[in-house]
ModelCIF file with pLDDT and N, C-alpha, C, O atoms, coordinates in Angstrom:
data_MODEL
#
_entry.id   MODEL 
#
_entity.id                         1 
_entity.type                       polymer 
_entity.pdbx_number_of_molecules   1 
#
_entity_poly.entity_id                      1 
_entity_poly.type                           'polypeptide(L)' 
_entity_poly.nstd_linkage                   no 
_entity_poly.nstd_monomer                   no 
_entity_poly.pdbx_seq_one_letter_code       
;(UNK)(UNK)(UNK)(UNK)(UNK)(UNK)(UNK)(UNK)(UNK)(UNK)(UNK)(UNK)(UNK)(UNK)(UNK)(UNK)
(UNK)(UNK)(UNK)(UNK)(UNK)(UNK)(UNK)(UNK)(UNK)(UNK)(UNK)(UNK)(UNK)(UNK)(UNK)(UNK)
(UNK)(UNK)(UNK)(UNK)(UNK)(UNK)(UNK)(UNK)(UNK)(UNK)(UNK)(UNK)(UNK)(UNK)(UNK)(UNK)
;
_entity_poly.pdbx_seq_one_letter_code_can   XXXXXXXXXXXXXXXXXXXXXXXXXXXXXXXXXXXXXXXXXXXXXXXX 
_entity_poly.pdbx_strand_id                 A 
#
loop_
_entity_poly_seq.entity_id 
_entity_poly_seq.num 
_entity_poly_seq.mon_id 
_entity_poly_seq.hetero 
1 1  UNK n 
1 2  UNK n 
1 3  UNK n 
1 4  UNK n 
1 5  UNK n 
1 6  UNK n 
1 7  UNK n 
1 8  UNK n 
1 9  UNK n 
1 10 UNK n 
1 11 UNK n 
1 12 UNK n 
1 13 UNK n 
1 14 UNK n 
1 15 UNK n 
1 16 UNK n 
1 17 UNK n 
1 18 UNK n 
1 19 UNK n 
1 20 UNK n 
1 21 UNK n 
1 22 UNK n 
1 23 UNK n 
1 24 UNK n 
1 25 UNK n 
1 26 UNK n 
1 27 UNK n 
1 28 UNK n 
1 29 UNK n 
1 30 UNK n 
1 31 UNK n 
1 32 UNK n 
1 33 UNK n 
1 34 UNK n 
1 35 UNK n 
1 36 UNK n 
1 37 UNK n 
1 38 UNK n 
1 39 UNK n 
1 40 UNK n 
1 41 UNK n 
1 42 UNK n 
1 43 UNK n 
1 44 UNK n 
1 45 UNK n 
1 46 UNK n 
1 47 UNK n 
1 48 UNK n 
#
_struct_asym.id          A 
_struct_asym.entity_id   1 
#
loop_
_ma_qa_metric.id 
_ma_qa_metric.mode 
_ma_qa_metric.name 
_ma_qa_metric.software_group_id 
_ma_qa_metric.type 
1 global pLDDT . pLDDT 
2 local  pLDDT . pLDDT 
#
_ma_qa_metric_global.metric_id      1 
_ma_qa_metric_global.metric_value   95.88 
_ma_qa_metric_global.model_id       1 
_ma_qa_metric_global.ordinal_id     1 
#
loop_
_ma_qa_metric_local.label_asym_id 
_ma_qa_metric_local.label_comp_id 
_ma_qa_metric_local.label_seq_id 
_ma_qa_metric_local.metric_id 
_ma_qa_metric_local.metric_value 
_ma_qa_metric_local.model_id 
_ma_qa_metric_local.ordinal_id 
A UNK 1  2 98.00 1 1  
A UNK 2  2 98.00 1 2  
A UNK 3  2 98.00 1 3  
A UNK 4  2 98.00 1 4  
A UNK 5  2 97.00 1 5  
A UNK 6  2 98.00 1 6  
A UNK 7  2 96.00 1 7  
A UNK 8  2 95.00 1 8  
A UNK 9  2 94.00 1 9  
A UNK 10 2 94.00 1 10 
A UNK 11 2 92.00 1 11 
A UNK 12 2 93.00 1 12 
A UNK 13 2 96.00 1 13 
A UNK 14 2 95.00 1 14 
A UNK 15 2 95.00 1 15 
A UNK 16 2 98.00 1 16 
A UNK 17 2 97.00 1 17 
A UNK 18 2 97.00 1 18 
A UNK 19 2 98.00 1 19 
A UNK 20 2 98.00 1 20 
A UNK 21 2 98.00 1 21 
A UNK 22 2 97.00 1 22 
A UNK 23 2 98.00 1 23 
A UNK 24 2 97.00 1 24 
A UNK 25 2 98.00 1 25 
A UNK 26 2 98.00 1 26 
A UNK 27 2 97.00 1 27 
A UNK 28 2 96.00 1 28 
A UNK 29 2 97.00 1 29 
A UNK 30 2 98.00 1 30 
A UNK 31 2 98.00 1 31 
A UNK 32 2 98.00 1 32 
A UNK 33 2 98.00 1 33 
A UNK 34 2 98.00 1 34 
A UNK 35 2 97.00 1 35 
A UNK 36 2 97.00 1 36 
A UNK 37 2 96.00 1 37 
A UNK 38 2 96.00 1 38 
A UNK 39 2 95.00 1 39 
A UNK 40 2 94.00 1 40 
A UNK 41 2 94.00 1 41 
A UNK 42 2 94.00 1 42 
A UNK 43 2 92.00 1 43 
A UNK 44 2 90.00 1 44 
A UNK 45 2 88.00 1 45 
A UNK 46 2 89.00 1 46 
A UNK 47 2 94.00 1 47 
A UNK 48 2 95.00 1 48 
#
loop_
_atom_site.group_PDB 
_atom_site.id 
_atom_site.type_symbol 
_atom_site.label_atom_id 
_atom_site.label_alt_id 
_atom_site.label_comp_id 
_atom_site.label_asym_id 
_atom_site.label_entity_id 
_atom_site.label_seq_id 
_atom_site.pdbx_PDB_ins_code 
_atom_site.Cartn_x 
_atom_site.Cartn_y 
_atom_site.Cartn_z 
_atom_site.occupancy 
_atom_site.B_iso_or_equiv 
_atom_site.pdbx_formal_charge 
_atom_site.auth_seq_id 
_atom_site.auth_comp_id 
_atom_site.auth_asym_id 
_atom_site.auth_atom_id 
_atom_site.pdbx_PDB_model_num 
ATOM 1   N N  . UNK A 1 1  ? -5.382 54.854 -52.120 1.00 98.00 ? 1  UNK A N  1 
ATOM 2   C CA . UNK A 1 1  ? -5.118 53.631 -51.362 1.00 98.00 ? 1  UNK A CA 1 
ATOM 3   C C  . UNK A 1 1  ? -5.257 53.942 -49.879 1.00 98.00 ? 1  UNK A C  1 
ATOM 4   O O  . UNK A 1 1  ? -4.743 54.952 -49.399 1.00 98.00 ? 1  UNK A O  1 
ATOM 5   N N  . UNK A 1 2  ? -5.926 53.107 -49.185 1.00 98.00 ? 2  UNK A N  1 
ATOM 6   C CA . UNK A 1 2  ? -5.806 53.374 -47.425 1.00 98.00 ? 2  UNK A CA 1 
ATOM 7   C C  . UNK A 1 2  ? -5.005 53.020 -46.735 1.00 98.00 ? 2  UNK A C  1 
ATOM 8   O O  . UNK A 1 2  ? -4.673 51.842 -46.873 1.00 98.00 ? 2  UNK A O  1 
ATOM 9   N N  . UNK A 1 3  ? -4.487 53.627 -45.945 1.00 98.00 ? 3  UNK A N  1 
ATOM 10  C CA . UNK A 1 3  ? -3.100 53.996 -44.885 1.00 98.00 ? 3  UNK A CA 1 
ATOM 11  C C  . UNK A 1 3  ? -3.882 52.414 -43.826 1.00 98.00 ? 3  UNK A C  1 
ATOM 12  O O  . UNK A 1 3  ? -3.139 51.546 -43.367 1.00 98.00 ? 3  UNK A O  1 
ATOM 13  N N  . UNK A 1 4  ? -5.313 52.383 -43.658 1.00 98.00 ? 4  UNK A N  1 
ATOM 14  C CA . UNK A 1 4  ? -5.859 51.655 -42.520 1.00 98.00 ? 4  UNK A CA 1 
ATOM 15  C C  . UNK A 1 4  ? -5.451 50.259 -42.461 1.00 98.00 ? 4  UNK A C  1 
ATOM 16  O O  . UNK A 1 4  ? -5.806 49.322 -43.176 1.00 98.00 ? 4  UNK A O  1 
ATOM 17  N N  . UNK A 1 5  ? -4.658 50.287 -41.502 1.00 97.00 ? 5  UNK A N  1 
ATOM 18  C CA . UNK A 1 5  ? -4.044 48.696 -40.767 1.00 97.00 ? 5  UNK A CA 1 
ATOM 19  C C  . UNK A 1 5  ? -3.058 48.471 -42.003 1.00 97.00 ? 5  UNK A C  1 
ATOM 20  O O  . UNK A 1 5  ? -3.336 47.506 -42.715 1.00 97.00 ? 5  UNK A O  1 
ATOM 21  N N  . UNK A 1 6  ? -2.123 49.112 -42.294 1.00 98.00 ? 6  UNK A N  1 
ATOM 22  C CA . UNK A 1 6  ? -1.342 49.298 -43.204 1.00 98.00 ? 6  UNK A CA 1 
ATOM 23  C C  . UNK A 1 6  ? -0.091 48.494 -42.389 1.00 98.00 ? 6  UNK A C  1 
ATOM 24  O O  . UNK A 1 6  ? 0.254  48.842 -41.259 1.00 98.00 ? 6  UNK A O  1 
ATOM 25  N N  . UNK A 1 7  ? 0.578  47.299 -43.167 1.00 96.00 ? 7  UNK A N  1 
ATOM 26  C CA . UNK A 1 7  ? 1.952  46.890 -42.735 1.00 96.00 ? 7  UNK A CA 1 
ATOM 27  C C  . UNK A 1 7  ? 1.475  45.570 -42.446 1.00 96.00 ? 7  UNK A C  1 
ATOM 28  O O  . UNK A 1 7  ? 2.388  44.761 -42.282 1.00 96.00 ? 7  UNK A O  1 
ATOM 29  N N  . UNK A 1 8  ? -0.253 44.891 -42.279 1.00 95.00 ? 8  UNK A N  1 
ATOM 30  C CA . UNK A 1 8  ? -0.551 43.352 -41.972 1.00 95.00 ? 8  UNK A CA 1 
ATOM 31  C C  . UNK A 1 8  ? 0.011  42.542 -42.614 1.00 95.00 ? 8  UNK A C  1 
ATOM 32  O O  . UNK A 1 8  ? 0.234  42.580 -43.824 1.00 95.00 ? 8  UNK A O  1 
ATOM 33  N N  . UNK A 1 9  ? 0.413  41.377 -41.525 1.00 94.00 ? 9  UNK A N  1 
ATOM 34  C CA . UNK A 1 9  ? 0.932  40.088 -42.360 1.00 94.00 ? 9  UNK A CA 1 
ATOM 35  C C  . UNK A 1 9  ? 0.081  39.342 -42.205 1.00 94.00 ? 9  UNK A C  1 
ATOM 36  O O  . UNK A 1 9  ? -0.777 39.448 -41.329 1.00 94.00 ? 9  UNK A O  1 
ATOM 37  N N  . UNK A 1 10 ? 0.203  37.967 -43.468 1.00 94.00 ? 10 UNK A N  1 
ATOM 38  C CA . UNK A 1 10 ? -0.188 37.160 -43.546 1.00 94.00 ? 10 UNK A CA 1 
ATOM 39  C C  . UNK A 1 10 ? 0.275  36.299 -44.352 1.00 94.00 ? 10 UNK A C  1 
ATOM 40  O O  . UNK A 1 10 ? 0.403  36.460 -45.566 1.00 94.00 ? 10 UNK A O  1 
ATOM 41  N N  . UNK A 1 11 ? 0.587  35.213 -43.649 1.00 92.00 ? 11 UNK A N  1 
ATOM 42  C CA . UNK A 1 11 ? 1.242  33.702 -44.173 1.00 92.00 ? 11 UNK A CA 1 
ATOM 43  C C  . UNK A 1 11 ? 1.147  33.526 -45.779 1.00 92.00 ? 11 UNK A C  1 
ATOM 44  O O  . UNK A 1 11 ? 1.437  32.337 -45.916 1.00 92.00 ? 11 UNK A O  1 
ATOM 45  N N  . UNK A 1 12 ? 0.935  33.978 -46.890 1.00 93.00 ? 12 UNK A N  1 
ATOM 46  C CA . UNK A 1 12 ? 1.013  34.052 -48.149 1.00 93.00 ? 12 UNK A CA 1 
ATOM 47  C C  . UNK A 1 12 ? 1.974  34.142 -48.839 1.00 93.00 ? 12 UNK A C  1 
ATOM 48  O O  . UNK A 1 12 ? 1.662  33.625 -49.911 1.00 93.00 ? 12 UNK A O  1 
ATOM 49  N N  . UNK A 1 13 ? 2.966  34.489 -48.878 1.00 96.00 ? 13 UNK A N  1 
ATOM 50  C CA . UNK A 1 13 ? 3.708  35.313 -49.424 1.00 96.00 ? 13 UNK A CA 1 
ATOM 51  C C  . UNK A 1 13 ? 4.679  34.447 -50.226 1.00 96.00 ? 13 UNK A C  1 
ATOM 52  O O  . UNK A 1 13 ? 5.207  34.670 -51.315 1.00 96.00 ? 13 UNK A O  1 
ATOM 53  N N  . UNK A 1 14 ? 4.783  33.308 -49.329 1.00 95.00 ? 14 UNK A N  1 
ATOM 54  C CA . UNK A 1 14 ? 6.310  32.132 -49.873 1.00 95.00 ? 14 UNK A CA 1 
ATOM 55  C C  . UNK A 1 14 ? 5.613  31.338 -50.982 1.00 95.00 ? 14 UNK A C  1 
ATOM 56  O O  . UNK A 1 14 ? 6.201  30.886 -51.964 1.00 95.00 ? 14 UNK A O  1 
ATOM 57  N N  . UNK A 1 15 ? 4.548  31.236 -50.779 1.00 95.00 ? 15 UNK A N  1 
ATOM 58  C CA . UNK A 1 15 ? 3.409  30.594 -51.815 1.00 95.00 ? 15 UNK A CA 1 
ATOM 59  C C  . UNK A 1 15 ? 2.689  30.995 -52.929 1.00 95.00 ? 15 UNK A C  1 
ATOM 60  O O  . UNK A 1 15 ? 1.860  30.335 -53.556 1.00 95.00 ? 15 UNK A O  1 
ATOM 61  N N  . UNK A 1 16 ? 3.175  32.433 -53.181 1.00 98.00 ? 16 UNK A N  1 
ATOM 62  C CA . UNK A 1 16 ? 2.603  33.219 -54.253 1.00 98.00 ? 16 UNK A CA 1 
ATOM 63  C C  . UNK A 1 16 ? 4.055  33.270 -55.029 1.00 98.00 ? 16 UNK A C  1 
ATOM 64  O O  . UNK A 1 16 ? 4.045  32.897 -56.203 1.00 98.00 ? 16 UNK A O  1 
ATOM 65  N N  . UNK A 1 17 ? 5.853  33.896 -54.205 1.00 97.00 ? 17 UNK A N  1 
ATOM 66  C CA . UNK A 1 17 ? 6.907  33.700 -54.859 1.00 97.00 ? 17 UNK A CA 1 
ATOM 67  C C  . UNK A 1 17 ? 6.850  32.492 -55.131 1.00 97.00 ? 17 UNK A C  1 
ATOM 68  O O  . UNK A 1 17 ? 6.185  32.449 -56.166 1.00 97.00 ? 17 UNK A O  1 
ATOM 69  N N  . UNK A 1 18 ? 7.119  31.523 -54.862 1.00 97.00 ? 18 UNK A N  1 
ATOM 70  C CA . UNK A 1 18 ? 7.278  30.000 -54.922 1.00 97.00 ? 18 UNK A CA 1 
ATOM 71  C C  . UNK A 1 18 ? 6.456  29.572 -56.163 1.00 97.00 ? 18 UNK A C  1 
ATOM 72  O O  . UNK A 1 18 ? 6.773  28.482 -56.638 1.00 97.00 ? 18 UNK A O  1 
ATOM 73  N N  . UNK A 1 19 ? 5.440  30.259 -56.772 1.00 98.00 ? 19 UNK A N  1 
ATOM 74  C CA . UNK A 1 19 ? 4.573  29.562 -58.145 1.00 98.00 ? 19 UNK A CA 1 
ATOM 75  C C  . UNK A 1 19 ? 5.061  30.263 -59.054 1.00 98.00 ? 19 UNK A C  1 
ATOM 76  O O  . UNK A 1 19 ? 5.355  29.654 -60.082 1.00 98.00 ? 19 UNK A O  1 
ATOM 77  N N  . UNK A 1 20 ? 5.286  31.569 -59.019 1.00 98.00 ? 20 UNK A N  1 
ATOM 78  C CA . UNK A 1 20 ? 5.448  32.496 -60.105 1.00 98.00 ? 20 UNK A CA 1 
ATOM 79  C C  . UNK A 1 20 ? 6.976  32.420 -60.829 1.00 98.00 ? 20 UNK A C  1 
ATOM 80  O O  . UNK A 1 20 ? 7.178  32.538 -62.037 1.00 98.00 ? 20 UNK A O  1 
ATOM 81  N N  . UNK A 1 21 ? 8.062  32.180 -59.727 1.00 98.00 ? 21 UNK A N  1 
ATOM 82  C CA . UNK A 1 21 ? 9.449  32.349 -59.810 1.00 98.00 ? 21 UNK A CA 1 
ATOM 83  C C  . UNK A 1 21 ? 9.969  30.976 -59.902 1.00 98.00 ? 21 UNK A C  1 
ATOM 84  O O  . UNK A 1 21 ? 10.444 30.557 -60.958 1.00 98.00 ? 21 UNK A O  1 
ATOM 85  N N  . UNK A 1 22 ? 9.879  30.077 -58.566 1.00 97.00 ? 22 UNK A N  1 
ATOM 86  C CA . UNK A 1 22 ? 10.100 28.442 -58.702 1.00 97.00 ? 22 UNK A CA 1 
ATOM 87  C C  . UNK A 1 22 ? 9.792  27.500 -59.745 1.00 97.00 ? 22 UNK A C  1 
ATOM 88  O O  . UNK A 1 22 ? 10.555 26.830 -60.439 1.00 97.00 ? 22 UNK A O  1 
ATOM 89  N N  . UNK A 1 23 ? 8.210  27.587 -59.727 1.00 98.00 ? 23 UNK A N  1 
ATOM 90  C CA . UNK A 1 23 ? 7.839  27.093 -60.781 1.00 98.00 ? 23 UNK A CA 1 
ATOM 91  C C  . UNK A 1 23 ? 7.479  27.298 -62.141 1.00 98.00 ? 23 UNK A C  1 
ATOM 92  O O  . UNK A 1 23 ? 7.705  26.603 -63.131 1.00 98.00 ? 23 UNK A O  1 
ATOM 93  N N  . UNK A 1 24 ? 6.766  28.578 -61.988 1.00 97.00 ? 24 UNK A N  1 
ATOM 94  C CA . UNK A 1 24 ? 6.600  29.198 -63.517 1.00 97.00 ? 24 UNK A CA 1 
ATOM 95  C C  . UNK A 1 24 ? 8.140  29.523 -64.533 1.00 97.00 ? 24 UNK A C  1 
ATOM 96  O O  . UNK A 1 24 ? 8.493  29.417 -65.707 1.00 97.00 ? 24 UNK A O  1 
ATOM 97  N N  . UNK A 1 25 ? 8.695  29.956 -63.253 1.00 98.00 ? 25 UNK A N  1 
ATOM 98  C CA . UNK A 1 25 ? 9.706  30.239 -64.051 1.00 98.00 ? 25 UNK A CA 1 
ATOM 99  C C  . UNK A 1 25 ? 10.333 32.025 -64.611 1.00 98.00 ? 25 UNK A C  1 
ATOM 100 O O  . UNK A 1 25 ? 11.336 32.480 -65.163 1.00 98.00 ? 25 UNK A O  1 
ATOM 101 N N  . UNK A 1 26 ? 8.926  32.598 -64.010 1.00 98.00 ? 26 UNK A N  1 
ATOM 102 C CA . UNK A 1 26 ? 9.201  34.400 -64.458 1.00 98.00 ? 26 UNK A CA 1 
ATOM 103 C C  . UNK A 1 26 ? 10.671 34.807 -63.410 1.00 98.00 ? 26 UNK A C  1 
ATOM 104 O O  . UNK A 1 26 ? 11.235 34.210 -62.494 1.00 98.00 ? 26 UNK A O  1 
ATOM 105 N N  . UNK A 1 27 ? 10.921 36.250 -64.170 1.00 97.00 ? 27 UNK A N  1 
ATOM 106 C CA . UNK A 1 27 ? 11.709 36.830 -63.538 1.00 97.00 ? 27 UNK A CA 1 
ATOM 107 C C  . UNK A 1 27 ? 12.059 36.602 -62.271 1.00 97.00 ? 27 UNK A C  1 
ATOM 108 O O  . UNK A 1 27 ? 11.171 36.086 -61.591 1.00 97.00 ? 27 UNK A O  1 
ATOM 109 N N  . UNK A 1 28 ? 13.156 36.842 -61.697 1.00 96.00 ? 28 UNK A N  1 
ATOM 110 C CA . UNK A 1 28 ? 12.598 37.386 -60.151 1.00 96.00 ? 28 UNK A CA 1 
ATOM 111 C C  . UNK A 1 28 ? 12.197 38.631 -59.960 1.00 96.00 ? 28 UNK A C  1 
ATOM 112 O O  . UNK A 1 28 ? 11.712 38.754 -58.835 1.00 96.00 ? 28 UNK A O  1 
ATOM 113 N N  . UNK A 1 29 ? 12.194 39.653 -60.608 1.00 97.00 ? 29 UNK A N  1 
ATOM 114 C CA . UNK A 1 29 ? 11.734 40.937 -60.679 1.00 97.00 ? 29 UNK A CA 1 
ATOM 115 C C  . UNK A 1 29 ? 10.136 41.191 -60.670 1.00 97.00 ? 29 UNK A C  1 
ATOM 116 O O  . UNK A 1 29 ? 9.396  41.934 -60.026 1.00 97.00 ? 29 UNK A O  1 
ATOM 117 N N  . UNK A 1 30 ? 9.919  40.058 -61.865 1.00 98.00 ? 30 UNK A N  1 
ATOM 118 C CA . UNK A 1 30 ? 8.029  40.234 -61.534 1.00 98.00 ? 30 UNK A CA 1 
ATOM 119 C C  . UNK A 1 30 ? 7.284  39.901 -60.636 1.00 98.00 ? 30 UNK A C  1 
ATOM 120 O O  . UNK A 1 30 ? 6.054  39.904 -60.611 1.00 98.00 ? 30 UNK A O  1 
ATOM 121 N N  . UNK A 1 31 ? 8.451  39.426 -59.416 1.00 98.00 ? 31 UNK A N  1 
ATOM 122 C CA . UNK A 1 31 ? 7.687  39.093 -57.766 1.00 98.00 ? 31 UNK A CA 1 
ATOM 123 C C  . UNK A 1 31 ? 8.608  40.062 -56.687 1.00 98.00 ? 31 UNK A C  1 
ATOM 124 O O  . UNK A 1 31 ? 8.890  39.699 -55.545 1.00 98.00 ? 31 UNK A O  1 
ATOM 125 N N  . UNK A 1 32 ? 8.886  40.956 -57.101 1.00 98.00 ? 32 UNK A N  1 
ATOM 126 C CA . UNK A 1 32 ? 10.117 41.856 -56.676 1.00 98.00 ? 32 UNK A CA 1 
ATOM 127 C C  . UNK A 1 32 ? 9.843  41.849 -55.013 1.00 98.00 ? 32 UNK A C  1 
ATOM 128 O O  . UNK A 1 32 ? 10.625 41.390 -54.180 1.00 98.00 ? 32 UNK A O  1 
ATOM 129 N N  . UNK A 1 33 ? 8.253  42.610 -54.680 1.00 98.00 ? 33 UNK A N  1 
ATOM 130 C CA . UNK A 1 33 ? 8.018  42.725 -53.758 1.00 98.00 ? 33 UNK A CA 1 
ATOM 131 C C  . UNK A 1 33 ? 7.753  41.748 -52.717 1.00 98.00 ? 33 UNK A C  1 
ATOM 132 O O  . UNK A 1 33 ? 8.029  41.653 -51.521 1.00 98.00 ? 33 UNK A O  1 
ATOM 133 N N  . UNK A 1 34 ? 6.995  40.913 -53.749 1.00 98.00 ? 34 UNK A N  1 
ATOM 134 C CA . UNK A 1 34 ? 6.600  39.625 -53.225 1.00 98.00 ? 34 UNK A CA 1 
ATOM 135 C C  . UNK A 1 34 ? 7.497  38.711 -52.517 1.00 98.00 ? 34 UNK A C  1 
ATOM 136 O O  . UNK A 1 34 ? 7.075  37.969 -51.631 1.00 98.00 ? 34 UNK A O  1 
ATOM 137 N N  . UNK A 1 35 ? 9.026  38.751 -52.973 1.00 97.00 ? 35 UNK A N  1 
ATOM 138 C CA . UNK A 1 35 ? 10.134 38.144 -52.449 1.00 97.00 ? 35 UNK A CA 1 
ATOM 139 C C  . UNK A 1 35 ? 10.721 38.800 -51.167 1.00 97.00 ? 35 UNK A C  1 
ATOM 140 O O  . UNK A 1 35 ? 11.050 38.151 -50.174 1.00 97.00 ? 35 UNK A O  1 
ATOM 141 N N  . UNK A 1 36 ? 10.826 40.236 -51.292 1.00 97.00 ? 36 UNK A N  1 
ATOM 142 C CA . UNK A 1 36 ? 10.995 40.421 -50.384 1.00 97.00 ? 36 UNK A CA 1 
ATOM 143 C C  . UNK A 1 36 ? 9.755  40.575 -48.961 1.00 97.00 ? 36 UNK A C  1 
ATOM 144 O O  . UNK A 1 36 ? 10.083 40.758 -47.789 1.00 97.00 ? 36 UNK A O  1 
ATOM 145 N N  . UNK A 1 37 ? 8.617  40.469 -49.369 1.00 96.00 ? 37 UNK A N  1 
ATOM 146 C CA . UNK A 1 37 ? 7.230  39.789 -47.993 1.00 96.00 ? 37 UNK A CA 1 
ATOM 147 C C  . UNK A 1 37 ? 8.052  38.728 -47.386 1.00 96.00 ? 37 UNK A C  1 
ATOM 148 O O  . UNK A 1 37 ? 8.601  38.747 -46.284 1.00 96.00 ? 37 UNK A O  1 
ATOM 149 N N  . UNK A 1 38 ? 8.052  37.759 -48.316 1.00 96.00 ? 38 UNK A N  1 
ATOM 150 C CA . UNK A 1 38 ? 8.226  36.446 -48.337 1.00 96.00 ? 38 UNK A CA 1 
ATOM 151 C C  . UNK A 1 38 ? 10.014 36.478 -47.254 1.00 96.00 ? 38 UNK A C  1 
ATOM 152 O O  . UNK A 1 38 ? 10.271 35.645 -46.385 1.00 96.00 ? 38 UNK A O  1 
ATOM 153 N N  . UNK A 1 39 ? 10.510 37.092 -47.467 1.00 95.00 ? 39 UNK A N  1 
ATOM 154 C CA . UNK A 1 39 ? 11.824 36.575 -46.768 1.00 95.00 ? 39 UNK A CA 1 
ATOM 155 C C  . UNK A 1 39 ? 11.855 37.093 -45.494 1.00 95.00 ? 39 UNK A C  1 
ATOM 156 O O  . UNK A 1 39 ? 12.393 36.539 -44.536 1.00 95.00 ? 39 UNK A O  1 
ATOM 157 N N  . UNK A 1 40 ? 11.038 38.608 -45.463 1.00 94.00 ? 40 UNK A N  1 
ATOM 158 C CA . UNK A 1 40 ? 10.742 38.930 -44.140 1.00 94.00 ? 40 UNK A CA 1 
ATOM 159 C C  . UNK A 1 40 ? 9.842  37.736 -43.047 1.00 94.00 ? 40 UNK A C  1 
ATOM 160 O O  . UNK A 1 40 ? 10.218 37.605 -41.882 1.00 94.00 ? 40 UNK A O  1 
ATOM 161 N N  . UNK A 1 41 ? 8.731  36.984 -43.554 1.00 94.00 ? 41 UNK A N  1 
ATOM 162 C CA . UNK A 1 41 ? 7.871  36.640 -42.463 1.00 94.00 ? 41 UNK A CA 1 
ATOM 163 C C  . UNK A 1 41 ? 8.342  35.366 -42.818 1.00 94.00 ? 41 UNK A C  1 
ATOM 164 O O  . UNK A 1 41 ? 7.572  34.531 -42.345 1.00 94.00 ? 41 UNK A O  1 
ATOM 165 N N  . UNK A 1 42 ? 9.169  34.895 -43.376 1.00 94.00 ? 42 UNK A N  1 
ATOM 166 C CA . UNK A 1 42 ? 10.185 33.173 -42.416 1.00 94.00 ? 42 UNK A CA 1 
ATOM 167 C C  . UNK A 1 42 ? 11.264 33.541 -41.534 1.00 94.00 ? 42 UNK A C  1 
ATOM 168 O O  . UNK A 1 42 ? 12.198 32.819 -41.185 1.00 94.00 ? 42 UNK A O  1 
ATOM 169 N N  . UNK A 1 43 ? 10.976 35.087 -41.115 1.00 92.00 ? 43 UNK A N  1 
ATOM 170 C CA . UNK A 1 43 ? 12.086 35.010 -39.606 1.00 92.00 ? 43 UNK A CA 1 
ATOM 171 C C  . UNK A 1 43 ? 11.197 35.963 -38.762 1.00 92.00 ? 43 UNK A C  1 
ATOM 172 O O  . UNK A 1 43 ? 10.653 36.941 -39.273 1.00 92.00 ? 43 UNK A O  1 
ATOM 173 N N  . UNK A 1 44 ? 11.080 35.662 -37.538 1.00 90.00 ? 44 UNK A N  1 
ATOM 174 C CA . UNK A 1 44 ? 10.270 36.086 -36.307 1.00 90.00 ? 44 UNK A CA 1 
ATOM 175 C C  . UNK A 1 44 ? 11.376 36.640 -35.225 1.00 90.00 ? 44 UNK A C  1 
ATOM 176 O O  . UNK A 1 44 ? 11.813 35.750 -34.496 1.00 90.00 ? 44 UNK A O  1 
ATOM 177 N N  . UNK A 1 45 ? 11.738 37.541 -35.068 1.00 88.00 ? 45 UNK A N  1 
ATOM 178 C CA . UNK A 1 45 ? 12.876 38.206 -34.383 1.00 88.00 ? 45 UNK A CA 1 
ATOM 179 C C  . UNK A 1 45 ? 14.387 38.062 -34.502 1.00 88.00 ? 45 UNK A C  1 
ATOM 180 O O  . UNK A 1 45 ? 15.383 38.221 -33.796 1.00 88.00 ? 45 UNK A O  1 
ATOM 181 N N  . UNK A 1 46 ? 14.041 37.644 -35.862 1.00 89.00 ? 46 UNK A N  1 
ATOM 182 C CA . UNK A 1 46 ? 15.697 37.343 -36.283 1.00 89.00 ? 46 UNK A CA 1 
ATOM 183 C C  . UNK A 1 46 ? 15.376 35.538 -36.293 1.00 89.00 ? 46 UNK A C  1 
ATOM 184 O O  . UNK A 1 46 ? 16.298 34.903 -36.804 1.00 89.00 ? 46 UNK A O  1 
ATOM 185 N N  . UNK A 1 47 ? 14.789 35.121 -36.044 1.00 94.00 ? 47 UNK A N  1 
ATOM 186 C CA . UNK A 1 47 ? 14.684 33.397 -35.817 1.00 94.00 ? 47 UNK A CA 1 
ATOM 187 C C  . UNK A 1 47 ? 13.780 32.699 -37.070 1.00 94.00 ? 47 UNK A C  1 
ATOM 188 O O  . UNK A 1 47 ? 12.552 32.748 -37.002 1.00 94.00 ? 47 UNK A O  1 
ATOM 189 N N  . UNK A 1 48 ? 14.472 32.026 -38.253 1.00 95.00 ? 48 UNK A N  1 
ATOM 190 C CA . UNK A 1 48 ? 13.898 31.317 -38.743 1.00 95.00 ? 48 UNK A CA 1 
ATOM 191 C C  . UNK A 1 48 ? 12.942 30.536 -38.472 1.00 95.00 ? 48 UNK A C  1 
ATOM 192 O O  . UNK A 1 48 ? 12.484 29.795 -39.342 1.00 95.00 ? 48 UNK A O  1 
#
């Protein structure tokens, strides 16, 4: 796997948890990571 530009965000994340967990209905475990993307980039220096 490449280290290169390792750590990018991008606006995805609430929208990939949000189908799999919200709506589908899986675990929350089978978006484990995904939830936690997702809770990091709806706050911007501590600011929702």
């Amino acid at each position: 796997v490449s280290s290169a530009s390792r750590g990018t965000l991008r606006p995805c994340w609430d929208l990939i948890y949000s189908h799999y967990v919200k709506e589908k209905g899986l675990p929350a475990s089978s978006a484990y990571y995904t939830k936690i993307f997702a809770d990091q980039v709806r706050k911007s220096d501590g600011v929702l």
